[in-house]
C-alpha atoms as a PDB file:
ATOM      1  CA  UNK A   1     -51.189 -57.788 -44.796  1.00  0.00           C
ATOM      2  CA  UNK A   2     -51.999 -58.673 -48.630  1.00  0.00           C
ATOM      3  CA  UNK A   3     -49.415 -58.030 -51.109  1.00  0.00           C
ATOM      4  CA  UNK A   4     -49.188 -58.261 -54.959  1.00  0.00           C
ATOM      5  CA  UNK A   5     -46.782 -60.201 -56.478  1.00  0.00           C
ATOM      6  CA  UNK A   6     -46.063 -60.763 -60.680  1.00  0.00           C
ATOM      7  CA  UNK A   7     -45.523 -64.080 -61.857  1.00  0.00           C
ATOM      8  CA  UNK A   8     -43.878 -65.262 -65.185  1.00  0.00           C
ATOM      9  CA  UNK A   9     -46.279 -65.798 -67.759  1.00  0.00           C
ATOM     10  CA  UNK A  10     -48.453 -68.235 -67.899  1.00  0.00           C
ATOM     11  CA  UNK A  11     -46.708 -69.836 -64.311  1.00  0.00           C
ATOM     12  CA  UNK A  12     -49.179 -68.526 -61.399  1.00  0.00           C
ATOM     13  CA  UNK A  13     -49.834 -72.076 -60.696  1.00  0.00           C
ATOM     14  CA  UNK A  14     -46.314 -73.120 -60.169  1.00  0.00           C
ATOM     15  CA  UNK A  15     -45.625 -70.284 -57.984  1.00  0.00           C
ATOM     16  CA  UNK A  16     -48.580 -70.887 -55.724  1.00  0.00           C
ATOM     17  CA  UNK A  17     -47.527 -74.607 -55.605  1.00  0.00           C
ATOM     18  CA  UNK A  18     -43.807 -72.881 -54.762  1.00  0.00           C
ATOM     19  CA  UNK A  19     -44.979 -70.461 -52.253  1.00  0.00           C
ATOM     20  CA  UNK A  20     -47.426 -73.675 -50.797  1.00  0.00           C
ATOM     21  CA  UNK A  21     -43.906 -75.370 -50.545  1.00  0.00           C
ATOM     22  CA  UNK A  22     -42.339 -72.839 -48.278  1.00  0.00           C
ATOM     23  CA  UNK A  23     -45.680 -72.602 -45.982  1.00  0.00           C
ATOM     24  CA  UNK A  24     -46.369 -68.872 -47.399  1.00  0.00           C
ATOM     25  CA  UNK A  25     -49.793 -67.876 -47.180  1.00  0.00           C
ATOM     26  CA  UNK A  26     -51.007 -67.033 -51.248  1.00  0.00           C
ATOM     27  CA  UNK A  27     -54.144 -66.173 -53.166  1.00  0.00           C
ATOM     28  CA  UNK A  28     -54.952 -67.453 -56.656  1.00  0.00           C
ATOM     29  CA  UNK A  29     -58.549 -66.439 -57.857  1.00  0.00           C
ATOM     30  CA  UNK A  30     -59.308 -68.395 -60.678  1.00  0.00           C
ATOM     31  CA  UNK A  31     -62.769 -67.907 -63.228  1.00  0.00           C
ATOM     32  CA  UNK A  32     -63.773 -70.718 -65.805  1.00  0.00           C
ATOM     33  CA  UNK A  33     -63.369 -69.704 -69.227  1.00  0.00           C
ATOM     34  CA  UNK A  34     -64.856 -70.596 -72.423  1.00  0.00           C
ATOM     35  CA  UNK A  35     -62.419 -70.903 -75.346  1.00  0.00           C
ATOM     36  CA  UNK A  36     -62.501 -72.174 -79.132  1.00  0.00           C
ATOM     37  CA  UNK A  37     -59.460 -74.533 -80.255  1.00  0.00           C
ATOM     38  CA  UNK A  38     -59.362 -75.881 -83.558  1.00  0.00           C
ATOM     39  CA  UNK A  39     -63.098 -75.152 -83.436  1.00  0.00           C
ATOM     40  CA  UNK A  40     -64.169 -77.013 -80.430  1.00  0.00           C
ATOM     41  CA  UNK A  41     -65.313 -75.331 -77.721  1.00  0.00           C
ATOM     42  CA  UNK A  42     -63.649 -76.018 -74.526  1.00  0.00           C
ATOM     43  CA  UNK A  43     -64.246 -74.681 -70.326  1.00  0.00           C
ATOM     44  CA  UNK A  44     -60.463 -73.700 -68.823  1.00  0.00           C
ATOM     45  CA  UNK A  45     -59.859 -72.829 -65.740  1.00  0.00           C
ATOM     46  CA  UNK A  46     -57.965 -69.470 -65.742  1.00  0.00           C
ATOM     47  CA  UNK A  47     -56.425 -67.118 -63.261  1.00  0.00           C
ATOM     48  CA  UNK A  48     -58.847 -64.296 -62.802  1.00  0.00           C
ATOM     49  CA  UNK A  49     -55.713 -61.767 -62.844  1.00  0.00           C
ATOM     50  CA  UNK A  50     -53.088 -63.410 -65.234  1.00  0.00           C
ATOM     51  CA  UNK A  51     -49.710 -63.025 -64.241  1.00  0.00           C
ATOM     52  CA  UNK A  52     -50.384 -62.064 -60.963  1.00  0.00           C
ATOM     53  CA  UNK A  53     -51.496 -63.567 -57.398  1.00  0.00           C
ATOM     54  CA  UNK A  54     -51.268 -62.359 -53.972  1.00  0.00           C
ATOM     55  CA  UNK A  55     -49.488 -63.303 -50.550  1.00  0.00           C
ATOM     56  CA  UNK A  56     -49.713 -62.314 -46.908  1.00  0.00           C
ATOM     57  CA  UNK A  57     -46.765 -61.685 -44.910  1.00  0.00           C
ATOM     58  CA  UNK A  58     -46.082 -59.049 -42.177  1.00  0.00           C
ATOM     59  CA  UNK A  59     -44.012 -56.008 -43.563  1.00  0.00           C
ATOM     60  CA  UNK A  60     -41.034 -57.595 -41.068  1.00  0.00           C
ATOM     61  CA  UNK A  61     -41.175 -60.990 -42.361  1.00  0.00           C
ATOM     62  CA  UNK A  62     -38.285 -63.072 -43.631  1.00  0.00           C
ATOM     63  CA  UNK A  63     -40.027 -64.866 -46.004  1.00  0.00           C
ATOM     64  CA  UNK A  64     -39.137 -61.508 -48.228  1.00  0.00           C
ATOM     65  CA  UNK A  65     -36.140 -62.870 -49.515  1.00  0.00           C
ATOM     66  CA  UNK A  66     -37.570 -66.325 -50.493  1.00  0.00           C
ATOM     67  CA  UNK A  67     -40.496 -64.786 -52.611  1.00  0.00           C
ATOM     68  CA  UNK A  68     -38.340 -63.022 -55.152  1.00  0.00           C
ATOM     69  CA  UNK A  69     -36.127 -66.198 -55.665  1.00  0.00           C
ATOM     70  CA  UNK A  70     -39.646 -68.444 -55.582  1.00  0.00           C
ATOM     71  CA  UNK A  71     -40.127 -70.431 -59.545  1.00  0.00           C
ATOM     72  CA  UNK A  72     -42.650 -68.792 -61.068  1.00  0.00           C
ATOM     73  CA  UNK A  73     -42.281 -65.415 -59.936  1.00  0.00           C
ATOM     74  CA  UNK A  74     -41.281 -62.466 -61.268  1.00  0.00           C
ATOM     75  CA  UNK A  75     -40.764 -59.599 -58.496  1.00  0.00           C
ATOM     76  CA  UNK A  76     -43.346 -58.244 -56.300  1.00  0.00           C
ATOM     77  CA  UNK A  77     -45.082 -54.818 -57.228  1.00  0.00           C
ATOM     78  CA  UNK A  78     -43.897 -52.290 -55.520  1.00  0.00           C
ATOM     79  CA  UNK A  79     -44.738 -48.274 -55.487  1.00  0.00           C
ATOM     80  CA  UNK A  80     -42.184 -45.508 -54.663  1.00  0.00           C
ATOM     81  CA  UNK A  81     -40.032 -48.603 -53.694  1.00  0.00           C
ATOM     82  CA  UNK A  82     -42.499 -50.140 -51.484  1.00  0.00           C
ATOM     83  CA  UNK A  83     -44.568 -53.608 -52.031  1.00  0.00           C
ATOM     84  CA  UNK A  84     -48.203 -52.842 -52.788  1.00  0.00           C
ATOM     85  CA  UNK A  85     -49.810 -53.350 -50.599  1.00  0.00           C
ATOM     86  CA  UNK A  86     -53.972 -54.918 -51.207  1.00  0.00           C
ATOM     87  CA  UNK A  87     -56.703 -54.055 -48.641  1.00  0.00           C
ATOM     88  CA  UNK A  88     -57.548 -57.350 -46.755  1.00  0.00           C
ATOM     89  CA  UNK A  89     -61.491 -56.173 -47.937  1.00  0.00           C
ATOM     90  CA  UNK A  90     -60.340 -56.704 -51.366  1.00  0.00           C
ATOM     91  CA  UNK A  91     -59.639 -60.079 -50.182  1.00  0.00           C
ATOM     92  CA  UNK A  92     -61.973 -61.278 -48.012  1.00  0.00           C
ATOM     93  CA  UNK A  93     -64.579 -59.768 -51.150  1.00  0.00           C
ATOM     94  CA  UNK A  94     -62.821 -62.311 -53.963  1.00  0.00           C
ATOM     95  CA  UNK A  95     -63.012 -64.745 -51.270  1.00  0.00           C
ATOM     96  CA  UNK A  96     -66.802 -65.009 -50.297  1.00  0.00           C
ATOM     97  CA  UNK A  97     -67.702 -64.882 -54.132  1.00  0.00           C
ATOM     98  CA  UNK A  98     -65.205 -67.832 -54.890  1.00  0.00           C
ATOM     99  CA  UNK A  99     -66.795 -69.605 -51.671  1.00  0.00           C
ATOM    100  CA  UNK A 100     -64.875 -71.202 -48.829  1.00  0.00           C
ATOM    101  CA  UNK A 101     -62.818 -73.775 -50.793  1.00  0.00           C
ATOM    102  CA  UNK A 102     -61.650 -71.194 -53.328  1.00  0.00           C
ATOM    103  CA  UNK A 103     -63.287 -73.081 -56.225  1.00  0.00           C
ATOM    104  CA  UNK A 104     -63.345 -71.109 -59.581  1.00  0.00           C
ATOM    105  CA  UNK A 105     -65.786 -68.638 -60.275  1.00  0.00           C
ATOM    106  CA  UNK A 106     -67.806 -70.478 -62.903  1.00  0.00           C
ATOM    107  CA  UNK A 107     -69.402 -69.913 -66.199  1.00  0.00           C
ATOM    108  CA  UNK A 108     -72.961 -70.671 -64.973  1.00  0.00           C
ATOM    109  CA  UNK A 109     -72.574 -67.298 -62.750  1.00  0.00           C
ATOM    110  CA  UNK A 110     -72.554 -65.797 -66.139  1.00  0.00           C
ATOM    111  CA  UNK A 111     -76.469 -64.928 -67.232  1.00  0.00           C
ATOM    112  CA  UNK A 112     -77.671 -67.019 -69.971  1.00  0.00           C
ATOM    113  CA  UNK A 113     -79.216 -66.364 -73.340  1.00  0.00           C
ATOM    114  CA  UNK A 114     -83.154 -65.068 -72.432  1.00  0.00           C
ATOM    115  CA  UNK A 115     -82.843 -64.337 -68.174  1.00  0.00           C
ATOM    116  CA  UNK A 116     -84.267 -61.621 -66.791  1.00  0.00           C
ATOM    117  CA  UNK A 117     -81.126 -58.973 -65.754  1.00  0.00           C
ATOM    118  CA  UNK A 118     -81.148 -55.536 -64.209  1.00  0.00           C
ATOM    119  CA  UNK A 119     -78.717 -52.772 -65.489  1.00  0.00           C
ATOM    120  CA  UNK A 120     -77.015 -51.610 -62.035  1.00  0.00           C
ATOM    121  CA  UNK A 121     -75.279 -48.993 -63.596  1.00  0.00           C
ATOM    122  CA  UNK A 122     -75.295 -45.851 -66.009  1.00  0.00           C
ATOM    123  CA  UNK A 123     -78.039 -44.477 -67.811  1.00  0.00           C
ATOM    124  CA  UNK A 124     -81.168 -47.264 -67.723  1.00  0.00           C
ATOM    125  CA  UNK A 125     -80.073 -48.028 -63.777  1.00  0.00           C
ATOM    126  CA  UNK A 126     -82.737 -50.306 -62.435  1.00  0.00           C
ATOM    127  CA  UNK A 127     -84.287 -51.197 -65.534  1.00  0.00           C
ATOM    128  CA  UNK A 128     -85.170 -55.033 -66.423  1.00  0.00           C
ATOM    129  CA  UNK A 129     -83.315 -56.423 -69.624  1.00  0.00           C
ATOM    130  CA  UNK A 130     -83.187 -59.893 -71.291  1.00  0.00           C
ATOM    131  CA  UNK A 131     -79.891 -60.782 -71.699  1.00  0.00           C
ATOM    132  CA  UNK A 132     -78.601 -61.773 -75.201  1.00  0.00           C
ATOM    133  CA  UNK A 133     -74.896 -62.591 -75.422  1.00  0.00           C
ATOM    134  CA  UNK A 134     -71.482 -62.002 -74.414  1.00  0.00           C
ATOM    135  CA  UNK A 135     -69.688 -59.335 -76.774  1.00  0.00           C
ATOM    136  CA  UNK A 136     -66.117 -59.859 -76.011  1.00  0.00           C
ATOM    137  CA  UNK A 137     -64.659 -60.420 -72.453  1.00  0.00           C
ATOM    138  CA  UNK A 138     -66.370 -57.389 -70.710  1.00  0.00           C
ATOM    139  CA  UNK A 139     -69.197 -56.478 -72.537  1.00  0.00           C
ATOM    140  CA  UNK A 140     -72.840 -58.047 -73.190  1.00  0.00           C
ATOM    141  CA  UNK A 141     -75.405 -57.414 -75.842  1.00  0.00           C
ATOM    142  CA  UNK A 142     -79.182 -57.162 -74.074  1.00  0.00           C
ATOM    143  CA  UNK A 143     -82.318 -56.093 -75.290  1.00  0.00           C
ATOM    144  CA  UNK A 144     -84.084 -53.242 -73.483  1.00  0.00           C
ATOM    145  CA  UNK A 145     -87.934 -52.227 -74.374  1.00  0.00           C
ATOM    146  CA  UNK A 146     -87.761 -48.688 -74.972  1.00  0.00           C
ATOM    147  CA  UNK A 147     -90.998 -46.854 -75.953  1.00  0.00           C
ATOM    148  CA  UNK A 148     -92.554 -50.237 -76.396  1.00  0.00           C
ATOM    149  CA  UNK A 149     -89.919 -51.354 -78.919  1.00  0.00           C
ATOM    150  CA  UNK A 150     -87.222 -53.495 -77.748  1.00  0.00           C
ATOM    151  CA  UNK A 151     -83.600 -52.591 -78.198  1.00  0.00           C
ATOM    152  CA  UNK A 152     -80.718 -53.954 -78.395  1.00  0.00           C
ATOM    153  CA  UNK A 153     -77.757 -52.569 -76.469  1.00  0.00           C
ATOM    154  CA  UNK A 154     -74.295 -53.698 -75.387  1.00  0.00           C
ATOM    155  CA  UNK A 155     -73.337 -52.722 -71.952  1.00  0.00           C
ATOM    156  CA  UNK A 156     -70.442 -53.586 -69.345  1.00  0.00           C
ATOM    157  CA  UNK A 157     -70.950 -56.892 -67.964  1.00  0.00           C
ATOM    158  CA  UNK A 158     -69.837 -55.754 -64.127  1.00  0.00           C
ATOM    159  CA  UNK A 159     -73.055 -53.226 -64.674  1.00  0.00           C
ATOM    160  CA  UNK A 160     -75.865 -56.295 -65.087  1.00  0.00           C
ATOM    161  CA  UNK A 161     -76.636 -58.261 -62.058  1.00  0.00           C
ATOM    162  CA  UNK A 162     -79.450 -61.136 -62.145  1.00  0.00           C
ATOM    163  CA  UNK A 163     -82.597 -60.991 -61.244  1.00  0.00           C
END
């Protein structure tokens, strides 16, 4: 079974190299990022859920003990007391979109400036859009033909898929 575990900030890497170490199973799903330093603009690779990663043990295990006292992590999330647990579908689902080798979801997954995109969700479901830009982390500006004018809108990134 999955479980979520915290990390210290900014040290998910050292406790997946840790938790590699002591032969426990762990998953780190990582995304490329595109950030601005000193106005150059840079690709990072970047945990996909900072400050957090997951592990598989059997509720009976005795690597327990070891994963709270593992660098780099914090405690494991628990509810009512008990480790929370992650269905293996989650799982399985992060892995076959990072691919077999667990590379990082990359930037070119991202729709570019002018491609063709469908809106999956909400109001203008299964509509064609041209993708503009990225507004923010979570959020993209497109433009939508509306009465034969075109518009544009910004709309939840997780509700555009390519077409």
């Amino acid at each position: 079974m999955w479980y979520l575990v915290a990390t210290k900030p900014k040290q998910e890497q050292r406790a997946a190299e840790h938790l590699s170490n002591q032969f426990i199973e762990y998953f780190l799903p990582e995304i490329e990022v595109e950030k601005s330093l000193r106005g150059k603009r840079s690709v990072r690779i970047e945990p996909l859920f900072p400050g957090y990663l997951f592990v598989a043990l059997p509720k009976d295990s005795v690597f327990w003990s070891k994963i709270r006292s593992t660098r780099g992590i914090r405690d494991v999330i628990r509810f009512a007391g008990k480790p929370a647990m992650v269905m293996p579908d989650i799982i399985n689902h992060l892995k076959s979109t990072l691919g077999e080798d667990d590379k990082p979801l990359k930037l070119s997954m991202l729709p570019k400036q002018g491609d063709s995109v469908e809106i999956k969700e909400g109001p203008f479901k299964g509509l064609s859009a041209i993708f503009q830009s990225l507004d923010g982390e979570e959020r993209a500006i497109i433009l939508l033909e509306i009465l034969g004018k075109q518009q544009s809108l910004a709309v939840n990134l997780s509700d555009l898929g390519k077409l």
